[in-house]
Protein backbone atom coordinates (compact mmCIF):
# COMPACT_ATOMS: atom_id res chain seq x y z
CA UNK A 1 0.14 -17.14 -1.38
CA UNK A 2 -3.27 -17.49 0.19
CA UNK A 3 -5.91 -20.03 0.59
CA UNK A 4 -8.90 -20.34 2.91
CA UNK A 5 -8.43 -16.45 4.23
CA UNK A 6 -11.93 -15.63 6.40
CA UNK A 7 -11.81 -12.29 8.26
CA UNK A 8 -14.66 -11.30 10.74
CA UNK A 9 -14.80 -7.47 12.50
CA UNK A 10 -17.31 -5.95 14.13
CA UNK A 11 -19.32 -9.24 14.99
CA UNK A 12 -20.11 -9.78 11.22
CA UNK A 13 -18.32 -12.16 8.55
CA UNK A 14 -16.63 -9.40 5.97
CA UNK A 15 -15.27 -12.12 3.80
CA UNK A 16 -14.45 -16.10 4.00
CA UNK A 17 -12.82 -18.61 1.35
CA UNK A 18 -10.34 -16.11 -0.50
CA UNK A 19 -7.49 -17.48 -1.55
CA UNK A 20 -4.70 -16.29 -3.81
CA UNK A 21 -1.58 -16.26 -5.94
CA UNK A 22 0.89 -12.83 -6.54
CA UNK A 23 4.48 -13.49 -7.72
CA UNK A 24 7.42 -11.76 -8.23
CA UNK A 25 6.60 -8.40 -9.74
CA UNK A 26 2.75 -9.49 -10.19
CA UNK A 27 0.22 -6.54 -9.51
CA UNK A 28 -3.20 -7.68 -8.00
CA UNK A 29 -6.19 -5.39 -8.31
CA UNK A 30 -8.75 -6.36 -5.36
CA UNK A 31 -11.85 -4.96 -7.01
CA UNK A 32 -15.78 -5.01 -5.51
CA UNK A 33 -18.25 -3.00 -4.18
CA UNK A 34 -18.69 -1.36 -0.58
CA UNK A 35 -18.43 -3.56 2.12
CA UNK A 36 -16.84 -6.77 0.74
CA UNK A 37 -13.69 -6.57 2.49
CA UNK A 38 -11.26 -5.34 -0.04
CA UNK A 39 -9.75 -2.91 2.61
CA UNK A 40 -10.03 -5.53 5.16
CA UNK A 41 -7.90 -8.01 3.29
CA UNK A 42 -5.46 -5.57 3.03
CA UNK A 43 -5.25 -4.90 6.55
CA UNK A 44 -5.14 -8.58 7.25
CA UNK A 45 -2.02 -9.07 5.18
CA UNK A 46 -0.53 -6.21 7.02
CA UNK A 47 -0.99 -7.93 10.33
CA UNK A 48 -3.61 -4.98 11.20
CA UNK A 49 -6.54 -7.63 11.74
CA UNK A 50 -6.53 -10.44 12.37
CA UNK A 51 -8.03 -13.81 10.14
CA UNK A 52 -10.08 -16.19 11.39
CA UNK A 53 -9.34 -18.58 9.00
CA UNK A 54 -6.84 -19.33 6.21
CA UNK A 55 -3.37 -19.37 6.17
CA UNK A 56 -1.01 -16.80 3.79
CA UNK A 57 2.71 -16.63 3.53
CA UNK A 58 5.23 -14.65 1.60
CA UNK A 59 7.51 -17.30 -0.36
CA UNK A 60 10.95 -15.92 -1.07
CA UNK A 61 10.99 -13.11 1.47
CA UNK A 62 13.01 -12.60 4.35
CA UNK A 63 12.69 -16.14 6.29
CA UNK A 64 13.56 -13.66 9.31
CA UNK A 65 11.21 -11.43 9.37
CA UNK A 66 7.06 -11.66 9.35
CA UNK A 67 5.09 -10.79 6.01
CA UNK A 68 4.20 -7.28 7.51
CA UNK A 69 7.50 -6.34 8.54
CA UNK A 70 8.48 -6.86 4.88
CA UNK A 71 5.33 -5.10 3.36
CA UNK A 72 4.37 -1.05 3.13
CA UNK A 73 0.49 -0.57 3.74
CA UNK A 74 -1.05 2.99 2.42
CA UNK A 75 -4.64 3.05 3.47
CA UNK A 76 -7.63 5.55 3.48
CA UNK A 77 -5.40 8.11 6.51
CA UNK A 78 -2.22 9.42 5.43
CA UNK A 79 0.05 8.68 8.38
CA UNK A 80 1.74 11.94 8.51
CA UNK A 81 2.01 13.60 11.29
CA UNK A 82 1.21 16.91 11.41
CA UNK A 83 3.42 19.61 12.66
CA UNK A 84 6.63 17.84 11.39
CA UNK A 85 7.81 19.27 7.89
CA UNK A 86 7.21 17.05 4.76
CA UNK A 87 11.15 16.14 5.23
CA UNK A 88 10.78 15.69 8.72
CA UNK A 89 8.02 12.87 7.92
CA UNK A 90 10.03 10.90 5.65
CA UNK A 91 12.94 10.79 7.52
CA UNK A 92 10.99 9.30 10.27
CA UNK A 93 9.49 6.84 8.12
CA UNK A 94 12.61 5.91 6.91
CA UNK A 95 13.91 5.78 10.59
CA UNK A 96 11.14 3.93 12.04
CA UNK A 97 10.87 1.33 8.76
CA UNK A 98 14.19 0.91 7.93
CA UNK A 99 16.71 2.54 5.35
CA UNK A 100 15.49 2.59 1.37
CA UNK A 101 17.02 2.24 -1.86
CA UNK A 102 16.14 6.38 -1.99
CA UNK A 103 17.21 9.33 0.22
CA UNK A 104 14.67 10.94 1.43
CA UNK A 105 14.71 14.23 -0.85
CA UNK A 106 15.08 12.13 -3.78
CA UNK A 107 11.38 10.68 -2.98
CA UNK A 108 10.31 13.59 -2.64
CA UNK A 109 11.37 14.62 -5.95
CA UNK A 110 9.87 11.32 -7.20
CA UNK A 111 6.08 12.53 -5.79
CA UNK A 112 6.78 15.93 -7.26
CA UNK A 113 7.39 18.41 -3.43
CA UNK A 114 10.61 18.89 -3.21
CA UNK A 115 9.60 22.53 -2.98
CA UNK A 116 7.56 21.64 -0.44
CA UNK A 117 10.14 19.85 2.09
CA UNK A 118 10.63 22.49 4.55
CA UNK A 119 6.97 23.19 4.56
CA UNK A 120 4.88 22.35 8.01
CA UNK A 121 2.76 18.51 6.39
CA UNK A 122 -0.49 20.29 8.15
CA UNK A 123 -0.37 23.09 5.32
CA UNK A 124 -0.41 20.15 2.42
CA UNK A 125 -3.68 19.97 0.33
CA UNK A 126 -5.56 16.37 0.41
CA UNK A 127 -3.42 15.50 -2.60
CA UNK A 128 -0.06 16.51 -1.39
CA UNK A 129 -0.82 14.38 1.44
CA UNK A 130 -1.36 11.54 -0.22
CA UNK A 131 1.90 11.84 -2.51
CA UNK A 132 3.58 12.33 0.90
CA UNK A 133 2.29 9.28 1.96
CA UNK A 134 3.16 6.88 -1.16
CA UNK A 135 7.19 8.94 -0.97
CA UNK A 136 6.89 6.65 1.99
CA UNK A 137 6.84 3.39 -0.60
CA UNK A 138 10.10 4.68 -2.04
CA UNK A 139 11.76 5.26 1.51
CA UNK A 140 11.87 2.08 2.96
CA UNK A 141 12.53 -0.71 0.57
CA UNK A 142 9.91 -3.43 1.15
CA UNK A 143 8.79 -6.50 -1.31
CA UNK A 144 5.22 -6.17 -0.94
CA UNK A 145 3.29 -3.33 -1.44
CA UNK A 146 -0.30 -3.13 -0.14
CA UNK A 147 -2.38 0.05 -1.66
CA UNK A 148 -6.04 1.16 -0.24
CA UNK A 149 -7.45 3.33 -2.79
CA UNK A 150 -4.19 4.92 -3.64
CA UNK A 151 -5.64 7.57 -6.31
CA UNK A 152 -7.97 8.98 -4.08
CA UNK A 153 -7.42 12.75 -3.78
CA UNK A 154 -4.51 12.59 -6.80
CA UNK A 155 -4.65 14.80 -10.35
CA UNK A 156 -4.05 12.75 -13.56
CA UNK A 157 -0.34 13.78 -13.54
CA UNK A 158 0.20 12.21 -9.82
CA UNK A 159 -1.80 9.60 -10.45
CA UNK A 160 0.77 9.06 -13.53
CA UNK A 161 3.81 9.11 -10.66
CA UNK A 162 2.17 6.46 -8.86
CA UNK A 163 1.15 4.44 -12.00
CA UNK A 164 4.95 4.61 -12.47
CA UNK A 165 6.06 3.70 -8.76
CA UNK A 166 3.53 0.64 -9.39
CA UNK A 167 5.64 -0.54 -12.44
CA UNK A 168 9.04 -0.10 -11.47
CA UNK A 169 8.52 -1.88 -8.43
CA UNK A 170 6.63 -4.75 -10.23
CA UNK A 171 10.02 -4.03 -12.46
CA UNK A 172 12.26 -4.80 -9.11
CA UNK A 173 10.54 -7.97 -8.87
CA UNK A 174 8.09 -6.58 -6.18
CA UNK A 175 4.26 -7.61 -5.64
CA UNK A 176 1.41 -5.04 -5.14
CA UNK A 177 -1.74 -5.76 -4.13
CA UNK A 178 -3.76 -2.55 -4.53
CA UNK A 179 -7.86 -2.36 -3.74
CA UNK A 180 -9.43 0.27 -6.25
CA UNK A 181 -12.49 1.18 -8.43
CA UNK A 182 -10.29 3.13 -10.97
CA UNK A 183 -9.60 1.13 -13.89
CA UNK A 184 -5.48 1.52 -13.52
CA UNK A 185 -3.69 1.47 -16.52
CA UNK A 186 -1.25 -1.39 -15.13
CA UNK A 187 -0.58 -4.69 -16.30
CA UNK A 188 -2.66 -6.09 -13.53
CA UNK A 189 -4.62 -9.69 -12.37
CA UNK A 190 -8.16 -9.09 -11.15
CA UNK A 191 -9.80 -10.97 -7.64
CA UNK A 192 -13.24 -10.10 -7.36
CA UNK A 193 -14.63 -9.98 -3.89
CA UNK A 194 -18.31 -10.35 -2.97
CA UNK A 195 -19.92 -10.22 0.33
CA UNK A 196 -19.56 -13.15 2.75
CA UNK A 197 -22.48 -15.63 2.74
């Protein structure tokens, strides 16, 4: 939940008064033009910037452990790092974030490379890389799931995989918030954003 969130970067007010409302297995589609802040708000509910006003909590969760540490943030980069193989990433995800309901290789089966796993990530296309990045979702098992224009670079058939990673995490009882212009075939509650005043 959410109430009174203001976020200000760069010297300028991106966004002030938003409040909000996701439950268990709730998707919520940030949607707006340029500029308003969807990809800020994001960031600022994965403890990446900081608000300036508001106050936001996730009811339910882990009482020992901060909303980010119990949310997965994909944003505009990809996160992978380079020379490692596509395995090699994922099993340093998984490392770094915490064990998953799915082994590594399985989530990589999910996004559709397993062929690929042995393969250096700097050889991926723009769309590999961001199925490599959202295997990352799957590694790690986290309640909230916080999406930055997670189609970008994806065919119709990934963006099918990730339409069904959406739902059967909703499924699980999980909550996504996910900033887009794509109209997303998902059983999904709208909050418009417009600029700050």
């Amino acid at each position: 939940m959410a109430q009174g969130l203001a976020c200000r970067r760069g010297g300028r007010d991106v966004f002030a008064g938003v409040g909000f409302e996701v439950r268990s297995g709730e998707i919520l589609e940030l949607r707006g033009p340029n500029g308003v802040g969807k990809s800020s708000l994001l960031r600022l509910v994965a403890g990446l910037v900081d608000r300036t006003a508001g106050d936001i909590a996730l009811q339910g969760g882990d009482e020992e452990l901060t909303l980010p540490e119990q949310a997965h943030y994909v944003g505009h980069l990809d996160a992978i790092k380079p020379p490692l193989t596509v395995l090699e990433n994922l099993r340093f995800w998984g490392e770094m974030l915490g064990e998953g309901s799915v082994e590594p290789r399985a989530a990589l089966e999910a996004v559709g490379l397993s062929a690929l796993a042995q393969f250096p990530a700097y050889t991926l296309s723009a769309g590999q890389r961001r199925r490599l990045s959202l295997a990352r979702l799957l590694c790690a098992k986290r309640p909230v799931w916080l999406l930055d224009e997670p189609t970008t670079a994806l065919d119709r058939a990934s963006r099918e995989t990730l339409y069904g990673l959406v739902r059967a995490h909703a499924a699980d009882g999980g909550l996504t918030l996910v900033a887009t212009h794509d109209d997303l075939p998902l059983q999904a509650r709208r909050l418009e954003m417009r600029r700050a005043a």
